[in-house]
C-alpha atoms as a PDB file:
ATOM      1  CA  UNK A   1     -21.127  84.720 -57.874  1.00  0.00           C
ATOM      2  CA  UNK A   2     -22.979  84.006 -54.631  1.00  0.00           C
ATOM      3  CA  UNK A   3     -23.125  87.281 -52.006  1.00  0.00           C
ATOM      4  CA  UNK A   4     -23.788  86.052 -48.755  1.00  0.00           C
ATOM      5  CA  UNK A   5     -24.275  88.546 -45.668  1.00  0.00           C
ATOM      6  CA  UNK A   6     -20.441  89.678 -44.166  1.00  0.00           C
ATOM      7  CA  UNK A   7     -21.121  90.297 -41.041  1.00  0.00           C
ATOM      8  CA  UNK A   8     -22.461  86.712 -40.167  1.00  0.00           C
ATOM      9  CA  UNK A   9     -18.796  85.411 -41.836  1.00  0.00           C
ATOM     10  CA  UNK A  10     -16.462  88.115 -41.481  1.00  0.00           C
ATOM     11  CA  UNK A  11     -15.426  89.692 -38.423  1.00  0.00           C
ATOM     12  CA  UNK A  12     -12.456  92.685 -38.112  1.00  0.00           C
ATOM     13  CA  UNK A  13     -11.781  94.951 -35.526  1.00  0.00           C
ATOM     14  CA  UNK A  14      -9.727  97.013 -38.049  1.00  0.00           C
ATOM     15  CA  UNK A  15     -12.987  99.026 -39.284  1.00  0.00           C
ATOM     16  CA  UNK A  16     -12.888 102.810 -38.303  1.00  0.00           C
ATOM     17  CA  UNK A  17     -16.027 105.078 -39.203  1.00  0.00           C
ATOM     18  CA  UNK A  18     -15.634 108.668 -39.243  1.00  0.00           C
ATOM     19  CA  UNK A  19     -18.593 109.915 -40.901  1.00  0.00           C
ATOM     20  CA  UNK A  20     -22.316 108.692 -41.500  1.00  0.00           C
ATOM     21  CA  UNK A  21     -24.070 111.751 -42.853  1.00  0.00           C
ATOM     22  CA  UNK A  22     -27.146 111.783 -44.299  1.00  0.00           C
ATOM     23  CA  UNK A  23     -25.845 113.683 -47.780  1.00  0.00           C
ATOM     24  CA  UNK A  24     -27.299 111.719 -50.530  1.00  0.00           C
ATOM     25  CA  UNK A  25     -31.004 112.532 -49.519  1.00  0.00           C
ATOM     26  CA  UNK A  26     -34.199 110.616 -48.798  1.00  0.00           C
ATOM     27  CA  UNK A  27     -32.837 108.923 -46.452  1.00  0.00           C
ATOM     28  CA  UNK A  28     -29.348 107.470 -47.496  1.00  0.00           C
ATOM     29  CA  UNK A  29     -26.481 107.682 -45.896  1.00  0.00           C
ATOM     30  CA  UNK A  30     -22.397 107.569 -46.668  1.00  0.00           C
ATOM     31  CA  UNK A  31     -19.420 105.800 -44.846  1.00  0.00           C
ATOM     32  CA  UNK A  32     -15.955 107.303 -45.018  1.00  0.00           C
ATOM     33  CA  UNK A  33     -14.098 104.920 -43.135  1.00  0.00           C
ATOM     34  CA  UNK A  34     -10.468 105.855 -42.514  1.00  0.00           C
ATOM     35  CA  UNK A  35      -8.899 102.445 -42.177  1.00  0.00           C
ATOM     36  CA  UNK A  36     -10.615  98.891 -42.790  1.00  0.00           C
ATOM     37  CA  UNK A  37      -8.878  95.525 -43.861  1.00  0.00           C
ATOM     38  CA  UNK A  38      -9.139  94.659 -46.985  1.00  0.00           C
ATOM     39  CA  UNK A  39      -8.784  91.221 -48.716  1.00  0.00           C
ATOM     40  CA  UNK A  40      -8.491  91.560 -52.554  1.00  0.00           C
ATOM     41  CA  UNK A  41      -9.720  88.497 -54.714  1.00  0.00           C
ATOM     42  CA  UNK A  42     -11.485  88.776 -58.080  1.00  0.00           C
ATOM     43  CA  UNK A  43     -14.762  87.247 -59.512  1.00  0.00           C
ATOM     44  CA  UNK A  44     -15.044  84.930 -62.363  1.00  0.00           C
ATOM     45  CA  UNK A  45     -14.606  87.906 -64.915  1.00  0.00           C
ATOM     46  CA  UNK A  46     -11.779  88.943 -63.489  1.00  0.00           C
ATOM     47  CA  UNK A  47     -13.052  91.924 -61.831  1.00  0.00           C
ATOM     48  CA  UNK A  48     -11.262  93.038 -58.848  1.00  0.00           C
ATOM     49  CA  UNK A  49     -12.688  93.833 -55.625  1.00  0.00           C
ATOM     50  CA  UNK A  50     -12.040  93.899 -51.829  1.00  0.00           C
ATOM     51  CA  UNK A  51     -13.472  92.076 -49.282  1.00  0.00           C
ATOM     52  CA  UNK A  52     -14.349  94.008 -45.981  1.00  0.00           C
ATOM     53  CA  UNK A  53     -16.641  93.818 -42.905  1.00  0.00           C
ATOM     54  CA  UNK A  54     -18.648  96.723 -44.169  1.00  0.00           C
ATOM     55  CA  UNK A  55     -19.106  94.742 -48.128  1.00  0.00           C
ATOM     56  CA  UNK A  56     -17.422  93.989 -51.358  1.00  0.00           C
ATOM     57  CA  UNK A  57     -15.670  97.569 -52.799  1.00  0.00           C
ATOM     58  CA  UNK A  58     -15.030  98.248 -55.873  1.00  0.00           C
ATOM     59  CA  UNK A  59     -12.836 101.277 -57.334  1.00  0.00           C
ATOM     60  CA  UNK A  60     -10.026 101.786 -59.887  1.00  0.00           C
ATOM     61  CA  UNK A  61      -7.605 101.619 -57.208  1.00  0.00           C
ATOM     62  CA  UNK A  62      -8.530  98.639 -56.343  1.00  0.00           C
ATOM     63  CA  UNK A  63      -8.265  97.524 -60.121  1.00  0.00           C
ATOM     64  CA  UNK A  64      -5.391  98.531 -60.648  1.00  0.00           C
ATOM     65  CA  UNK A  65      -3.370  96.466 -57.581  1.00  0.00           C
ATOM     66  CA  UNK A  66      -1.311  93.913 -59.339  1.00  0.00           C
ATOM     67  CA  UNK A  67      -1.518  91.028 -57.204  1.00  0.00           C
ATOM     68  CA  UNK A  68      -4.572  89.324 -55.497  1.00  0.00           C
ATOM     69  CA  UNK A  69      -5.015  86.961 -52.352  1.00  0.00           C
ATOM     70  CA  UNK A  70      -3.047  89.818 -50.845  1.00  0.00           C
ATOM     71  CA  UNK A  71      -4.186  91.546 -47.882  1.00  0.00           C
ATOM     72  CA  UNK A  72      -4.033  95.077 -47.126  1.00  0.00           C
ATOM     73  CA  UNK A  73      -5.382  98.192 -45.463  1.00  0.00           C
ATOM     74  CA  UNK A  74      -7.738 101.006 -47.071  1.00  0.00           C
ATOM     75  CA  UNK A  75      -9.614 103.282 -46.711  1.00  0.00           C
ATOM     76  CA  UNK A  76     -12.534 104.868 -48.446  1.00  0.00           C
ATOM     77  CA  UNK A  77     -16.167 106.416 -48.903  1.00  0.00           C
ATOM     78  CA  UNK A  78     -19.017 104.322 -49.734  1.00  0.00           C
ATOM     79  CA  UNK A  79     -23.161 104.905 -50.361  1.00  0.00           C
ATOM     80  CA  UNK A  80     -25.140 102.903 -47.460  1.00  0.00           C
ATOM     81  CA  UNK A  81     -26.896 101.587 -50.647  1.00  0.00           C
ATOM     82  CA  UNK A  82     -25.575  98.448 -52.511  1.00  0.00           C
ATOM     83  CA  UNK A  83     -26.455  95.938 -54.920  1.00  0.00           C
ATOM     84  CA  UNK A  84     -26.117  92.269 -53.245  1.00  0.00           C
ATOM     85  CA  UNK A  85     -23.255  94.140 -50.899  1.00  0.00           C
ATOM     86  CA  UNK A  86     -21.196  95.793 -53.237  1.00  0.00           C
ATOM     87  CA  UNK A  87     -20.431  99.301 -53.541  1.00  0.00           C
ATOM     88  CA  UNK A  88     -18.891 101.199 -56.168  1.00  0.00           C
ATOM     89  CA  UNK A  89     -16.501 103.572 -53.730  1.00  0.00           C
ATOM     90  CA  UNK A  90     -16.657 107.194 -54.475  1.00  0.00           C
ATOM     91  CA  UNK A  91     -12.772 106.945 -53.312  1.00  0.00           C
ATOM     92  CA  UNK A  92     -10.484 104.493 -52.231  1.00  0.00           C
ATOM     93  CA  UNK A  93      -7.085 105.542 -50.464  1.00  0.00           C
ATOM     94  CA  UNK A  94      -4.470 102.475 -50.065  1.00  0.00           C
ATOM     95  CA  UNK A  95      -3.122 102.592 -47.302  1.00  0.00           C
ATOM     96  CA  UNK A  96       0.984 101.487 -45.857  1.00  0.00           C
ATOM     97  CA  UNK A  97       2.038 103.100 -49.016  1.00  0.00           C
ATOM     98  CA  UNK A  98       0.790 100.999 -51.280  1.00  0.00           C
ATOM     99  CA  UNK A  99       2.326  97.704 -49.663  1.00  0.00           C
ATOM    100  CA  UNK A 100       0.309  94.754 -48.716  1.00  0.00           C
ATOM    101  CA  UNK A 101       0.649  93.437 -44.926  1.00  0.00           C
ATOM    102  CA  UNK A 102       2.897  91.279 -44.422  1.00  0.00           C
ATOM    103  CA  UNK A 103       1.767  87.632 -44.916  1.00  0.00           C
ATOM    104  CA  UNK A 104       3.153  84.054 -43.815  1.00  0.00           C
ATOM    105  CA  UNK A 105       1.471  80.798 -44.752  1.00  0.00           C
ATOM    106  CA  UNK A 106       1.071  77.913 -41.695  1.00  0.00           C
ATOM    107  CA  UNK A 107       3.791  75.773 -41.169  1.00  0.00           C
ATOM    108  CA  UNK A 108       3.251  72.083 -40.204  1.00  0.00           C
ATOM    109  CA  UNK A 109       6.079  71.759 -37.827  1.00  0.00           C
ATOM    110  CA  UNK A 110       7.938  72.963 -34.173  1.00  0.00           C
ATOM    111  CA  UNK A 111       8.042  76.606 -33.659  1.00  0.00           C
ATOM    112  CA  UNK A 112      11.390  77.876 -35.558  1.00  0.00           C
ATOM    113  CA  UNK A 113      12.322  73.993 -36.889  1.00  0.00           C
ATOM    114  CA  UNK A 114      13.090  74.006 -40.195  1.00  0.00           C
ATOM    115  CA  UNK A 115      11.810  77.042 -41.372  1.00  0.00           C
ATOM    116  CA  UNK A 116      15.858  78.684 -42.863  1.00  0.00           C
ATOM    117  CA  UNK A 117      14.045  82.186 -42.052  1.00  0.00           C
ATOM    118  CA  UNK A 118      14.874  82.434 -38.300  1.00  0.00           C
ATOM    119  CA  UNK A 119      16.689  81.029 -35.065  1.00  0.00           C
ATOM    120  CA  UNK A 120      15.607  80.862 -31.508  1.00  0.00           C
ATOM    121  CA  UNK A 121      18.150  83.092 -31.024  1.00  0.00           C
ATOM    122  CA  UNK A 122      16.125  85.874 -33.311  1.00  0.00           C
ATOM    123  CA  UNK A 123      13.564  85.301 -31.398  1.00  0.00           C
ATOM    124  CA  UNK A 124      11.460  88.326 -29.562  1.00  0.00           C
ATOM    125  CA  UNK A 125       8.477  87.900 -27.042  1.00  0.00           C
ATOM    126  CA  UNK A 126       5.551  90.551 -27.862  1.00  0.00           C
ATOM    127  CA  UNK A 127       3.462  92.032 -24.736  1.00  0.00           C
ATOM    128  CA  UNK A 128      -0.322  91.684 -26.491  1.00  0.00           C
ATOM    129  CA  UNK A 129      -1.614  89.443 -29.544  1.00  0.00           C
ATOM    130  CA  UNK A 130      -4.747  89.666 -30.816  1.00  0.00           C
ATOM    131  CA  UNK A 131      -7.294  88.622 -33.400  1.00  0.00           C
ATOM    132  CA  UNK A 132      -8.284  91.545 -35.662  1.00  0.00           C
ATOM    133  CA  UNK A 133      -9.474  89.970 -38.835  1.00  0.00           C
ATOM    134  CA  UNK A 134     -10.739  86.661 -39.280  1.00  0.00           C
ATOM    135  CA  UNK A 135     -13.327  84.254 -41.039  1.00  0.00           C
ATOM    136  CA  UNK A 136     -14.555  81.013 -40.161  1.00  0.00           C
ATOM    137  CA  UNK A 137     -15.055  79.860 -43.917  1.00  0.00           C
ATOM    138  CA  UNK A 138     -12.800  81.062 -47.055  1.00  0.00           C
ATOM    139  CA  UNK A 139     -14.333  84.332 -47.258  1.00  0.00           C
ATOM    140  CA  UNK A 140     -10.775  86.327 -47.046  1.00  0.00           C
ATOM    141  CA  UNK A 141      -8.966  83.591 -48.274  1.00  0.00           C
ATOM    142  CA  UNK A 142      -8.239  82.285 -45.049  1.00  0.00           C
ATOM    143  CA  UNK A 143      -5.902  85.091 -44.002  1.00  0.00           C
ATOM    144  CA  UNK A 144      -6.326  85.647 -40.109  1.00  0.00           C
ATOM    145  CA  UNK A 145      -4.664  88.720 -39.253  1.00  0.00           C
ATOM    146  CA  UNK A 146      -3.299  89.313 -35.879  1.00  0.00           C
ATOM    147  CA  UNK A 147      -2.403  93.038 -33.926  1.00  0.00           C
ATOM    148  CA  UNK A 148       0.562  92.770 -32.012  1.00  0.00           C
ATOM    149  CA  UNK A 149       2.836  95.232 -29.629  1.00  0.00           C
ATOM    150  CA  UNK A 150       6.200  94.627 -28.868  1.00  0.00           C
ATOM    151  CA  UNK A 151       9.620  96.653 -27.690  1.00  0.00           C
ATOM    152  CA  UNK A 152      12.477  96.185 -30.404  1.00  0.00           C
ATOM    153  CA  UNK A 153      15.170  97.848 -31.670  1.00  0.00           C
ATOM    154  CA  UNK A 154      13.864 101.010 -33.810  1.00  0.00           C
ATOM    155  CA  UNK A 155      15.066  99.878 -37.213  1.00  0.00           C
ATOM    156  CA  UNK A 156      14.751  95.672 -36.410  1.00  0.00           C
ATOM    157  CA  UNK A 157      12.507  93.962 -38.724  1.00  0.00           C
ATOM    158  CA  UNK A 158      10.217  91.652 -37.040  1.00  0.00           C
ATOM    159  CA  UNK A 159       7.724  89.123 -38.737  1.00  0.00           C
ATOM    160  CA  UNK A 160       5.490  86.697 -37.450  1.00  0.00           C
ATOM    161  CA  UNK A 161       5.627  82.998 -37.712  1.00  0.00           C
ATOM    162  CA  UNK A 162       2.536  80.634 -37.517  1.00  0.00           C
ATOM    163  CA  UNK A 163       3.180  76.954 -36.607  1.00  0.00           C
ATOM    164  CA  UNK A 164       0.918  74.231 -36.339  1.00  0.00           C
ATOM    165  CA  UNK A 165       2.682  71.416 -34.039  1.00  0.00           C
ATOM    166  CA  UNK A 166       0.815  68.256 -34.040  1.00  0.00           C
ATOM    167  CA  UNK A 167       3.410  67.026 -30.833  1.00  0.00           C
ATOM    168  CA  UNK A 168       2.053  69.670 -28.848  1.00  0.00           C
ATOM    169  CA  UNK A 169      -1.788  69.987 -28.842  1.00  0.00           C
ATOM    170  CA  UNK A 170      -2.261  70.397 -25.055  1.00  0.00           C
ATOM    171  CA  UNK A 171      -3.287  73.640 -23.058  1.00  0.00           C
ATOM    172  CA  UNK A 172      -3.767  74.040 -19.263  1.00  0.00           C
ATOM    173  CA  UNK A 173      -7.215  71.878 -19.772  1.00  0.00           C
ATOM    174  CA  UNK A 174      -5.066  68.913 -20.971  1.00  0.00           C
ATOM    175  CA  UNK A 175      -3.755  66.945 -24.263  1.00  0.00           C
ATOM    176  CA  UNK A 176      -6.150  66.857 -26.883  1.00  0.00           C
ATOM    177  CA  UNK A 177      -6.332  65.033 -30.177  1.00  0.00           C
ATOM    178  CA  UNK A 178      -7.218  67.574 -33.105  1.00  0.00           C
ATOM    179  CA  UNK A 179      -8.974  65.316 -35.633  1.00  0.00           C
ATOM    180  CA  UNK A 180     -10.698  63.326 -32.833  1.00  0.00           C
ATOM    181  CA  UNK A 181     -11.865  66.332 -30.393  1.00  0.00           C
ATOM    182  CA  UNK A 182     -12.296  68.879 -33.324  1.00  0.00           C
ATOM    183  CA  UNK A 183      -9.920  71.286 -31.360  1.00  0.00           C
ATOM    184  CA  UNK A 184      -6.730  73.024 -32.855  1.00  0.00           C
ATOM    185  CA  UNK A 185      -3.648  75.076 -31.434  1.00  0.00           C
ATOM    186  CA  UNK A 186      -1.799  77.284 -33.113  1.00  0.00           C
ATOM    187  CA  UNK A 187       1.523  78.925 -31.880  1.00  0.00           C
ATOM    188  CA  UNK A 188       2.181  82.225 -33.023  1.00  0.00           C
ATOM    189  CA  UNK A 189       5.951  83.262 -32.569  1.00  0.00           C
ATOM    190  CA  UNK A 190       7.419  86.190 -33.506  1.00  0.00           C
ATOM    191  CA  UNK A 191      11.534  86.692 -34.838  1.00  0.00           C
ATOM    192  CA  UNK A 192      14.001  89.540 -36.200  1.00  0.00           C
ATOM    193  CA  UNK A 193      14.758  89.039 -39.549  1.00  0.00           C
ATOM    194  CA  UNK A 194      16.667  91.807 -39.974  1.00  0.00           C
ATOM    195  CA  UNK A 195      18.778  92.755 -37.551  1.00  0.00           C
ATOM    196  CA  UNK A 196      18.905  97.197 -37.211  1.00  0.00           C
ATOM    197  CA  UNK A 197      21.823  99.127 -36.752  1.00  0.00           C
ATOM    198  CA  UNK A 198      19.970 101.648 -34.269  1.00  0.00           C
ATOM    199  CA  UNK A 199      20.575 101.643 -30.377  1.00  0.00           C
ATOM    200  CA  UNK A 200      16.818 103.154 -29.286  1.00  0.00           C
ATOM    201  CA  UNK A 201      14.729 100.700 -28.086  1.00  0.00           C
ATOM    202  CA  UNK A 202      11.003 101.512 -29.532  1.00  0.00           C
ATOM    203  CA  UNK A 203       7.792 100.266 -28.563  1.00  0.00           C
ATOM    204  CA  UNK A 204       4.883  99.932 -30.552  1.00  0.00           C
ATOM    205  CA  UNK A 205       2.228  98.044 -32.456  1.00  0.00           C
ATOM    206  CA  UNK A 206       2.390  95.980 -35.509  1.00  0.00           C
ATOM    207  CA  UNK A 207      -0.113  93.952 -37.943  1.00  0.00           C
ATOM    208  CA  UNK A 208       0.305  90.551 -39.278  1.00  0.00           C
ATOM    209  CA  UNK A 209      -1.558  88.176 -41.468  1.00  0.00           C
ATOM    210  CA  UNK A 210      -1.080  84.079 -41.349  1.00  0.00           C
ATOM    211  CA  UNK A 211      -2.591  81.900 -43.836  1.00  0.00           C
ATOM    212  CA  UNK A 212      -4.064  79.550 -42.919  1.00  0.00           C
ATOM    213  CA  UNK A 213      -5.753  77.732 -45.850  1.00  0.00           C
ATOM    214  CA  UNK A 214      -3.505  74.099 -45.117  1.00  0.00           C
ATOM    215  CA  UNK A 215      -5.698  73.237 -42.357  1.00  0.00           C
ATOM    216  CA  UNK A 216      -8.615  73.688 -44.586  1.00  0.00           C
ATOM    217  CA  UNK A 217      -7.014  71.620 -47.528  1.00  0.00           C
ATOM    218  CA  UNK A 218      -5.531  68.886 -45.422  1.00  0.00           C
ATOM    219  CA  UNK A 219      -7.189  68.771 -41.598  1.00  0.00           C
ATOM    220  CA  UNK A 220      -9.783  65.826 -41.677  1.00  0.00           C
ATOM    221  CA  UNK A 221     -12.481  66.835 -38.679  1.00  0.00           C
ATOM    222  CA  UNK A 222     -14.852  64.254 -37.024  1.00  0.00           C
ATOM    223  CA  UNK A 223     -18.186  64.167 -38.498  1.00  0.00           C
ATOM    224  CA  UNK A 224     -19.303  61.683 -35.980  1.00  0.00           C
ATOM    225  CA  UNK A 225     -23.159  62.664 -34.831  1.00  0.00           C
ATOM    226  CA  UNK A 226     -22.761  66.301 -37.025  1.00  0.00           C
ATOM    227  CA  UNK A 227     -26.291  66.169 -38.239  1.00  0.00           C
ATOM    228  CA  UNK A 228     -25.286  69.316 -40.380  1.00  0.00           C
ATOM    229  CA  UNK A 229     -23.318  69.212 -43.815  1.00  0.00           C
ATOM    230  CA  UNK A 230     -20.255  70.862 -41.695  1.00  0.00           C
ATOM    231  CA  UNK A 231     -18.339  71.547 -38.655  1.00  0.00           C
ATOM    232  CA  UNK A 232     -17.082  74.470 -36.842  1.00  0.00           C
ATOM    233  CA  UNK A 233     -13.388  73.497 -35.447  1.00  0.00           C
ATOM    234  CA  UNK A 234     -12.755  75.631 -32.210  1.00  0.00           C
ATOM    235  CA  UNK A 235      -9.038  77.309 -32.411  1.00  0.00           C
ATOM    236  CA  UNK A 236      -6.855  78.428 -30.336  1.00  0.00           C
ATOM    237  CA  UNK A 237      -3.683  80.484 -30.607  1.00  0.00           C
ATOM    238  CA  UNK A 238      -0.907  79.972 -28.081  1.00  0.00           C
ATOM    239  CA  UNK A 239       2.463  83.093 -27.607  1.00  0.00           C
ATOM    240  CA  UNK A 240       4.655  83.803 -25.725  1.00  0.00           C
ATOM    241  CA  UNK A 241       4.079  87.214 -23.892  1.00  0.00           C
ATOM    242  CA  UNK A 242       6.869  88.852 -22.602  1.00  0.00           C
ATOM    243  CA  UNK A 243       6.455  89.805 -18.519  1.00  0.00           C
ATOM    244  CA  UNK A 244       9.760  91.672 -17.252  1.00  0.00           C
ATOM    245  CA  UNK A 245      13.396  91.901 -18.001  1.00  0.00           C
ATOM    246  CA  UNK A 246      15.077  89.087 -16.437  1.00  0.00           C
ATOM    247  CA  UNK A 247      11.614  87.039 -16.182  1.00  0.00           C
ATOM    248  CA  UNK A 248      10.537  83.904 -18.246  1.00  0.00           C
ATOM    249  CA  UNK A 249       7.743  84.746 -20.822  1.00  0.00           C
ATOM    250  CA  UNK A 250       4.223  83.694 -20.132  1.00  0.00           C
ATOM    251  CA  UNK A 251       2.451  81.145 -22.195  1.00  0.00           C
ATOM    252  CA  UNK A 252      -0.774  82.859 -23.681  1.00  0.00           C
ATOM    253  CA  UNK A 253      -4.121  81.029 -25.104  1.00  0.00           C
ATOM    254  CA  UNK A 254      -6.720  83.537 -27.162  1.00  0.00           C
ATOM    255  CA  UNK A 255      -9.891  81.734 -27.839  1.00  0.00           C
ATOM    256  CA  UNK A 256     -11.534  79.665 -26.291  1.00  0.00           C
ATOM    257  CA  UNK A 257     -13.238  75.621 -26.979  1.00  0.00           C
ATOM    258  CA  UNK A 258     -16.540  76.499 -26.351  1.00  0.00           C
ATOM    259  CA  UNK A 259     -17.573  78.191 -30.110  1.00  0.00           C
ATOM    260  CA  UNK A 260     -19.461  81.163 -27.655  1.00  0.00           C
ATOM    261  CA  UNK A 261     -18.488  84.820 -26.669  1.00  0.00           C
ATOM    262  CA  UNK A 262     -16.005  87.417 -27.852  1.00  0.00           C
ATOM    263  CA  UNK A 263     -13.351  85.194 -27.965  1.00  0.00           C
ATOM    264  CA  UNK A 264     -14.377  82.243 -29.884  1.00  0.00           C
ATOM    265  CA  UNK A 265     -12.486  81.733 -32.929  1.00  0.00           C
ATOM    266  CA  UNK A 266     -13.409  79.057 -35.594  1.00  0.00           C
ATOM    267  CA  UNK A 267     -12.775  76.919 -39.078  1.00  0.00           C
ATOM    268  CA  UNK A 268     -15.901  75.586 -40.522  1.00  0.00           C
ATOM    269  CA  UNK A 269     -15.363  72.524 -42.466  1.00  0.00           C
ATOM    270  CA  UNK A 270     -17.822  71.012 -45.328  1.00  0.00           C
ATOM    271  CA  UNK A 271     -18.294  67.608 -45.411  1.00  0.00           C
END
């Protein structure tokens, strides 16, 4: 299996380090990390392992999850010394009880259209969306997972829906043409798919992961003048953000076309 360097590929908020001690002697040094995102996949034996921004973990835990391509959050305690990036974890915790984070695959169509899992009038505006996990090539599988905060009723069940609408590729720059410009929106909408039976109204923040591996499959970029044996395809992903009771929502962009700074979010494509 070819290791390449994470941190060039792979980039997640989602990693929190509590310790680095200097415990193991001469020099080494362990991680505990309290909560990281984890993508599990296994390698041509069949050996499970999780992908993360810090390198590849391996534990029984891990091992012993019965599904892969699943996303979830762990945490765990690793030597700063690997072979080719993996570590065998002195401990790994999973976190959410066990339950991977809720995942929805790209849908070629108008936001809500078609889907049978929920209306416009299910619909619910978040306050903040943003990237937390992401990879430009298939590294995680092509899971992009988004942090989100919203106000809903305590025991509602929210999920969010990821849309790719080839009518609307346009943001306040202007129209574009995807497979022409190398450009790509995605809407990111959000809907209650189970309605509560509580009155409170509860605020807080939420995690969600969208798949996007169809664009990978079945987007054709333009190689025109790419002297390179790929492409990086600039993305951007458009919500609704809720402003005040009463008030229309505003329309949101995160990312940018330029492939530069904090908020540049990519797909590389091989020729």
């Amino acid at each position: 299996m070819k290791k390449t360097s994470l941190l060039k590929i792979f980039c997640s908020v989602f990693s929190v380090v509590l310790l680095m001690s200097s415990c193991l002697g001469d020099g080494d040094s362990s991680f505990t990390i309290e909560k990281d995102f984890a993508y599990i996949t296994s390698d041509d034996y069949g050996r499970k392992f999780a992908v993360t921004s810090n390198g590849y973990i391996m534990h029984d835990n891990i091992t012993t999850l019965t599904e892969i391509n699943q996303c979830y959050f762990i945490g765990y305690k690793i030597s700063s010394s690997s072979a080719d990036g993996y570590y065998n974890a002195e401990y790994v915790n999973i976190l959410n009880n066990g339950n991977a984070i809720a995942k929805e695959s790209l849908r070629l169509d108008k936001p809500y259209e078609n889907s049978g899992l929920v209306s416009r009038n299910d619909t619910i505006v978040p306050t903040s969306v943003s990237i937390a996990a992401w990879s430009p090539v298939n590294t995680i599988g092509d899971n992009w997972m988004i942090g989100y905060s919203l106000t809903k009723k305590e025991r509602d069940e929210v999920k969010a829906f990821f849309y790719y609408d080839v009518t609307n590729q346009k943001d306040s720059e202007g129209e574009i043409d995807p497979a022409k410009d190398n450009k790509i929106i995605i809407d990111v909408r959000f809907g209650i798919t189970d309605k509560g039976t509580g009155d409170n109204n509860v605020t807080d923040s939420f995690s969600a992961v969208g798949n996007l591996s169809y664009l990978r499959n079945s987007f054709s970029p333009n190689f025109s003048g790419v002297t390179t044996d790929y492409v990086n395809v600039p993305v951007k992903f458009r919500y609704q953000k809720y402003t005040s009771s009463g008030q229309p929502a505003e329309v949101i962009y995160i990312g940018n076309w330029q492939l530069s700074g904090s908020n540049a979010y990519y797909i590389q494509f091989k020729k």
